[in-house]
C-alpha atoms as a PDB file:
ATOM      1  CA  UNK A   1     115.860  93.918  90.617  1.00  0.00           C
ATOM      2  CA  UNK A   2     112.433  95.201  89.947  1.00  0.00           C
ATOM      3  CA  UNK A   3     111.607  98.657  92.413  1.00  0.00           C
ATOM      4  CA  UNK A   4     109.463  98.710  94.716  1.00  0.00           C
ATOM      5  CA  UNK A   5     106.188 100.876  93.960  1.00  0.00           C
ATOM      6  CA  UNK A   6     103.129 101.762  96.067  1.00  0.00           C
ATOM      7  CA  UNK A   7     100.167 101.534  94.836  1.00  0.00           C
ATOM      8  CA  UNK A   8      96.097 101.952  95.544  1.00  0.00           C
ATOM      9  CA  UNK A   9      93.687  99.580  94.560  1.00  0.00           C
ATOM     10  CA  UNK A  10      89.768  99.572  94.870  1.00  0.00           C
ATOM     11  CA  UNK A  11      87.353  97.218  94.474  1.00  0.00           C
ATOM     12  CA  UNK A  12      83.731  96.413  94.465  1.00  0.00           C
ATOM     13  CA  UNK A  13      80.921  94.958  93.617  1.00  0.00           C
ATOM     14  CA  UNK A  14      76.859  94.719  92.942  1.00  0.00           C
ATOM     15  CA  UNK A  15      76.336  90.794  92.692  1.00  0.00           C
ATOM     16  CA  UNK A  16      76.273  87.963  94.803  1.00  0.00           C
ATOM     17  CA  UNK A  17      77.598  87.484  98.056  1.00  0.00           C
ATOM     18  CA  UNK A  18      79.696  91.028  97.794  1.00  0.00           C
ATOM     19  CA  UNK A  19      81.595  90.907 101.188  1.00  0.00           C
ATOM     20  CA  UNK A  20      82.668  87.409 100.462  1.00  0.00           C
ATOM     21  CA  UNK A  21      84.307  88.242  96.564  1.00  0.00           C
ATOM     22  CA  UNK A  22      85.828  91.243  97.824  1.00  0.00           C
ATOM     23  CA  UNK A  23      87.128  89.632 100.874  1.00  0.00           C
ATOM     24  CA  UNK A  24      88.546  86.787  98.495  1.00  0.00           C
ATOM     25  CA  UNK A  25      89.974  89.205  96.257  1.00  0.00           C
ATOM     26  CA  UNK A  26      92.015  90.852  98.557  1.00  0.00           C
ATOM     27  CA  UNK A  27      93.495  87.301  99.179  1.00  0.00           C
ATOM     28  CA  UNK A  28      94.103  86.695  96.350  1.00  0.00           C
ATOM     29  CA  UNK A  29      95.878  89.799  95.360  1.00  0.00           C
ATOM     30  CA  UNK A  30      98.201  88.815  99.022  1.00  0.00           C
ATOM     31  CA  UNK A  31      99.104  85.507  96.690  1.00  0.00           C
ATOM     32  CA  UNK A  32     100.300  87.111  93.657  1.00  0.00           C
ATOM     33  CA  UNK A  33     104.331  86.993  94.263  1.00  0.00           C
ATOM     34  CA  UNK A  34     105.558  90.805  93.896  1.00  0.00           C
ATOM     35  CA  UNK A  35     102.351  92.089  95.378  1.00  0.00           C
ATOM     36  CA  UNK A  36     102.181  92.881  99.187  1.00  0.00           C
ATOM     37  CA  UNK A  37      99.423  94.218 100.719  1.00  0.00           C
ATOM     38  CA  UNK A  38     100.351  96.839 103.531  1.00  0.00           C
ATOM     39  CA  UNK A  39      96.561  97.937 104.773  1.00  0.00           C
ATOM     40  CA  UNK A  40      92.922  97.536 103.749  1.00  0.00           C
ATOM     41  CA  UNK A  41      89.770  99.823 104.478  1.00  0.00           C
ATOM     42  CA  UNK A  42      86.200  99.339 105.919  1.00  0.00           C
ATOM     43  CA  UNK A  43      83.797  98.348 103.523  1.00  0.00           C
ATOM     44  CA  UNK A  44      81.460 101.190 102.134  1.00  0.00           C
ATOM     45  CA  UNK A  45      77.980 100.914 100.343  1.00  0.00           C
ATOM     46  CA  UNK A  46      76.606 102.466  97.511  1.00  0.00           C
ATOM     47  CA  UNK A  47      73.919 103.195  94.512  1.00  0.00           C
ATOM     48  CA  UNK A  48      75.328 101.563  91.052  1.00  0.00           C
ATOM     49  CA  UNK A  49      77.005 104.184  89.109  1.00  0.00           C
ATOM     50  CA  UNK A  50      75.926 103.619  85.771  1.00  0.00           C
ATOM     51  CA  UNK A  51      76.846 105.950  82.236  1.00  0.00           C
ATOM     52  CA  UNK A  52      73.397 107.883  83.068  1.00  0.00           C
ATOM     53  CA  UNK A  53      74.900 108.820  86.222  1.00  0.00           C
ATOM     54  CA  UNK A  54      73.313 107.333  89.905  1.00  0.00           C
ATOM     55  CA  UNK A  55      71.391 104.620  89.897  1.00  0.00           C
ATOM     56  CA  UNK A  56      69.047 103.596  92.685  1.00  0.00           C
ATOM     57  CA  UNK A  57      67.288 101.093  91.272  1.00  0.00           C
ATOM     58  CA  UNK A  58      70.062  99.111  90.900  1.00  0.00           C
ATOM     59  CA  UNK A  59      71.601  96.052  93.011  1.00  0.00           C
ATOM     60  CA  UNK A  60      74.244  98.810  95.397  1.00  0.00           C
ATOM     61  CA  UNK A  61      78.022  97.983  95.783  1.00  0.00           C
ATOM     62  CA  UNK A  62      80.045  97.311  98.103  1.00  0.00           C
ATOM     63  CA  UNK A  63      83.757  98.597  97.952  1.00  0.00           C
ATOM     64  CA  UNK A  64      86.810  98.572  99.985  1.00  0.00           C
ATOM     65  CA  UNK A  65      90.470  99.900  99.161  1.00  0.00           C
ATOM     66  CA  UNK A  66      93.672  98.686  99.784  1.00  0.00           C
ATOM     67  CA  UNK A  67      97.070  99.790 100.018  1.00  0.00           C
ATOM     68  CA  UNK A  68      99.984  97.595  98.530  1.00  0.00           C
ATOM     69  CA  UNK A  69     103.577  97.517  97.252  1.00  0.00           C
ATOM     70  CA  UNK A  70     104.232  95.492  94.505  1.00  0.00           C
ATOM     71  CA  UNK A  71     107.540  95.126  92.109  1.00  0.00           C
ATOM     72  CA  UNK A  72     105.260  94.291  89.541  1.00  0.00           C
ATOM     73  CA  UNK A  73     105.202  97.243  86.377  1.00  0.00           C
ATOM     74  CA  UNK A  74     101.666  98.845  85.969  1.00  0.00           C
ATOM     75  CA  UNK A  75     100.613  96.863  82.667  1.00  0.00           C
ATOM     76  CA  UNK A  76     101.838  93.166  84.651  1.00  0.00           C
ATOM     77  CA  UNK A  77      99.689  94.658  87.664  1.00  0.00           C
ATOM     78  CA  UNK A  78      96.390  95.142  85.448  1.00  0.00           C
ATOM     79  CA  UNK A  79      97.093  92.279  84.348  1.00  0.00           C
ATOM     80  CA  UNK A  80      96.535  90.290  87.460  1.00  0.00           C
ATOM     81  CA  UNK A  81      93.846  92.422  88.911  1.00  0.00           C
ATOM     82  CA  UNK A  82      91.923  91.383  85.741  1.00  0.00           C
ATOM     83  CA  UNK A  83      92.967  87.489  86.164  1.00  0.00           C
ATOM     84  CA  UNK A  84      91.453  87.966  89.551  1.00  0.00           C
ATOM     85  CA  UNK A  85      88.862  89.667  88.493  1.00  0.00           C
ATOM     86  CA  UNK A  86      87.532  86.877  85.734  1.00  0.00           C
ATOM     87  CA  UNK A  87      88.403  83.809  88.429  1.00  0.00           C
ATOM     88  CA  UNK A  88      85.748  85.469  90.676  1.00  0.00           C
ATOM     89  CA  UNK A  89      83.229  85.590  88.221  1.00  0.00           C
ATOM     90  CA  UNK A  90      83.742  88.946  86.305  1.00  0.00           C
ATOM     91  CA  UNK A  91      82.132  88.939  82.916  1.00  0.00           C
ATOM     92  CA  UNK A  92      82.831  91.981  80.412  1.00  0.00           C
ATOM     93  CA  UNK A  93      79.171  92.470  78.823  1.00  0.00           C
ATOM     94  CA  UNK A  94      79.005  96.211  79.334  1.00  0.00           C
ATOM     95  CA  UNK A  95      81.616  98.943  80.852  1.00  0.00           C
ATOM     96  CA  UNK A  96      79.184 100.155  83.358  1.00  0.00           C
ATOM     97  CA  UNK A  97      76.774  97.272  83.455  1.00  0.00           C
ATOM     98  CA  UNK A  98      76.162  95.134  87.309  1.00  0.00           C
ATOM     99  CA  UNK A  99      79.128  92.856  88.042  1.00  0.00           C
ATOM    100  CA  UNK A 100      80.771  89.993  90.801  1.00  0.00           C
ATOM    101  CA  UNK A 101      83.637  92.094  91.111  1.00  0.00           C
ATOM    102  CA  UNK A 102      85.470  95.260  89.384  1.00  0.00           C
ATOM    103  CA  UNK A 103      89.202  95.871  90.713  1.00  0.00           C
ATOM    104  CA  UNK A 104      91.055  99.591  89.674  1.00  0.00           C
ATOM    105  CA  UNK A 105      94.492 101.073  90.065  1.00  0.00           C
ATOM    106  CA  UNK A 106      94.355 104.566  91.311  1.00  0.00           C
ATOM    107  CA  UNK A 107      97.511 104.942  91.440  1.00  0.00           C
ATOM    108  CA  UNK A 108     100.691 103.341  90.824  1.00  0.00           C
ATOM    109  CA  UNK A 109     103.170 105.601  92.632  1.00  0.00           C
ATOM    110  CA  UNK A 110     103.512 109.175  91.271  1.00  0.00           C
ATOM    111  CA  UNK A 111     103.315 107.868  87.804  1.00  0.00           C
ATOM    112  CA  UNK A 112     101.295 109.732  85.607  1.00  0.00           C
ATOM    113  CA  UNK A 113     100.269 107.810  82.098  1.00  0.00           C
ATOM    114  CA  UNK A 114      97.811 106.958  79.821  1.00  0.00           C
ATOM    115  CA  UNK A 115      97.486 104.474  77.548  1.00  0.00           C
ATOM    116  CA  UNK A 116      94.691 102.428  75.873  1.00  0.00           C
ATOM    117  CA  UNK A 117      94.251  99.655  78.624  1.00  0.00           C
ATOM    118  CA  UNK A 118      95.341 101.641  81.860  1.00  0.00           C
ATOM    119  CA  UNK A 119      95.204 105.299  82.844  1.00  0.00           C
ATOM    120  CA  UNK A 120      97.353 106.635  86.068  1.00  0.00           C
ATOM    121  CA  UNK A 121      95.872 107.893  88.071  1.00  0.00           C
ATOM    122  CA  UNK A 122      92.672 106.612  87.858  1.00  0.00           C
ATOM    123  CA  UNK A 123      90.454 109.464  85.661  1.00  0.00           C
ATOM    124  CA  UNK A 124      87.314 109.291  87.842  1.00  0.00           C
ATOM    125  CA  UNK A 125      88.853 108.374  91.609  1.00  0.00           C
ATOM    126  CA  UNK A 126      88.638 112.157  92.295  1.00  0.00           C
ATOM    127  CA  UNK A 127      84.967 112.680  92.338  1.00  0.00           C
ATOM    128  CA  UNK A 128      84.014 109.059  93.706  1.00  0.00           C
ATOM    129  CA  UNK A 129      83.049 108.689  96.829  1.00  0.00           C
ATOM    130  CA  UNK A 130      83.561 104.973  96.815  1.00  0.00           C
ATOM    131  CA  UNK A 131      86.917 105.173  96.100  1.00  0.00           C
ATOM    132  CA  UNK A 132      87.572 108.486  98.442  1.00  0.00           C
ATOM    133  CA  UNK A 133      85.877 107.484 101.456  1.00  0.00           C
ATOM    134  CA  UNK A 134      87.645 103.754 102.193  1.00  0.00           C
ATOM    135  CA  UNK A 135      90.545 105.345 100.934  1.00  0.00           C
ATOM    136  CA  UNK A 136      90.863 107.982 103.650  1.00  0.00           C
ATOM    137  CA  UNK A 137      90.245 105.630 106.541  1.00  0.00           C
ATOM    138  CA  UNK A 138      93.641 103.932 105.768  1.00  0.00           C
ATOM    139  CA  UNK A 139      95.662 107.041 104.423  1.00  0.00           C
ATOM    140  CA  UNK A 140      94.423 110.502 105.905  1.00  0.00           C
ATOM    141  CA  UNK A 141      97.334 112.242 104.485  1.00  0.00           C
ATOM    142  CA  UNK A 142      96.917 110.876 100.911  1.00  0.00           C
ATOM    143  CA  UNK A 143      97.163 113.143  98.014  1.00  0.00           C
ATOM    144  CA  UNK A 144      95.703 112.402  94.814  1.00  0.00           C
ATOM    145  CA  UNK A 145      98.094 113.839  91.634  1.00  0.00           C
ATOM    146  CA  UNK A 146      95.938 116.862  90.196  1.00  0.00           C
ATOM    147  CA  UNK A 147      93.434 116.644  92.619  1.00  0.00           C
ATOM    148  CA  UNK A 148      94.290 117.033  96.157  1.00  0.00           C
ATOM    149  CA  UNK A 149      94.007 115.397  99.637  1.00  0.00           C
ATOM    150  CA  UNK A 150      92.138 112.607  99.769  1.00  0.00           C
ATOM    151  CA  UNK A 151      90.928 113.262 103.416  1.00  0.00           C
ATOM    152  CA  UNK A 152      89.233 116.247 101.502  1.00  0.00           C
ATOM    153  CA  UNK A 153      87.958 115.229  98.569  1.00  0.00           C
ATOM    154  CA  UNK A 154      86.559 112.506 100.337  1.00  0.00           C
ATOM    155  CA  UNK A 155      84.937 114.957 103.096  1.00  0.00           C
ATOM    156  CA  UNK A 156      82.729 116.751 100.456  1.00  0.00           C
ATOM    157  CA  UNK A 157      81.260 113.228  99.157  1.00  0.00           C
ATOM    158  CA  UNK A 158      81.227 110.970 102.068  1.00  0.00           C
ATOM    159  CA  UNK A 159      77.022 111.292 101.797  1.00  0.00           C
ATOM    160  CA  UNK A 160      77.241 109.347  98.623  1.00  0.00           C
ATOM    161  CA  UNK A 161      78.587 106.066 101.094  1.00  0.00           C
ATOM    162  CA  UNK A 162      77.314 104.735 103.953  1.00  0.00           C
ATOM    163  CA  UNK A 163      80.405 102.728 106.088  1.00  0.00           C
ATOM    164  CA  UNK A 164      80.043  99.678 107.204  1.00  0.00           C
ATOM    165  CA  UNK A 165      81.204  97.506 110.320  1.00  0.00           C
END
């Protein structure tokens, strides 16, 4: 039998009716058998990141975090975050282009790996506020491998997000 792993997940999104696809996501994440999902954050809102850094101009996103456990191994996991992904509309044109929906793995565990589809943990969670911010609201004693408390982290960018209701 397959052990039982906890695991962080984000996701977001700049088009269409955001609340709704992440809200959907999360659901369908609860279907996948070997996936449960244990808590969820507030949404947050913020400007596009894009490869030349902050965008404003930009359609924002909206991104929540959840917590799960899942027996399922890390590539398997990707795996089904990227099925979810493409049945909610998720097309691959650009890596930082606008999109429906975008789910990561911060972390699987304590596992620390790299390989060419999946890196653990996540490379950029630690300086995202997007990521940092939802995160802390359902795990204030969180600690991110190489990086630190979350609470913290998340402290010094919290004016990148604005919470929502």
């Amino acid at each position: 039998m397959s052990e039982v792993v906890r695991a962080i997940i984000a996701l977001g999104g700049n088009l269409g009716d955001r609340k709704a696809t992440i809200t959907s996501a999360i659901k369908a994440i609860r279907d996948v058998q070997g996936i449960k999902v244990l808590d969820k954050s507030g949404m947050v809102e913020s400007f596009a990141f894009t490869e030349q850094g902050l965008d404003e101009t930009a359609p924002r996103y909206l991104n929540a975090v959840i917590a799960i456990e899942t027996k399922l191994k890390p590539k398997k996991l990707l795996e089904e975050m990227r099925a979810i992904e493409t049945a909610h509309g998720r097309v691959r044109l650009s890596k930082w282009g606008s999109r429906t929906l975008d789910i990561d793995i911060i972390t699987y565990g304590s596992l620390i790996k790299e390989t060419k589809l999946l890196t653990l943990p996540h490379p950029r969670a630690h300086e995202r506020a997007f990521v940092l911010v939802p995160w802390a609201q359902i795990d204030q004693d969180a600690v991110l491998p190489g990086h630190g408390k979350i609470a913290t982290l998340a402290d010094s960018l919290k004016h990148q997000v604005w919470e929502l209701e």
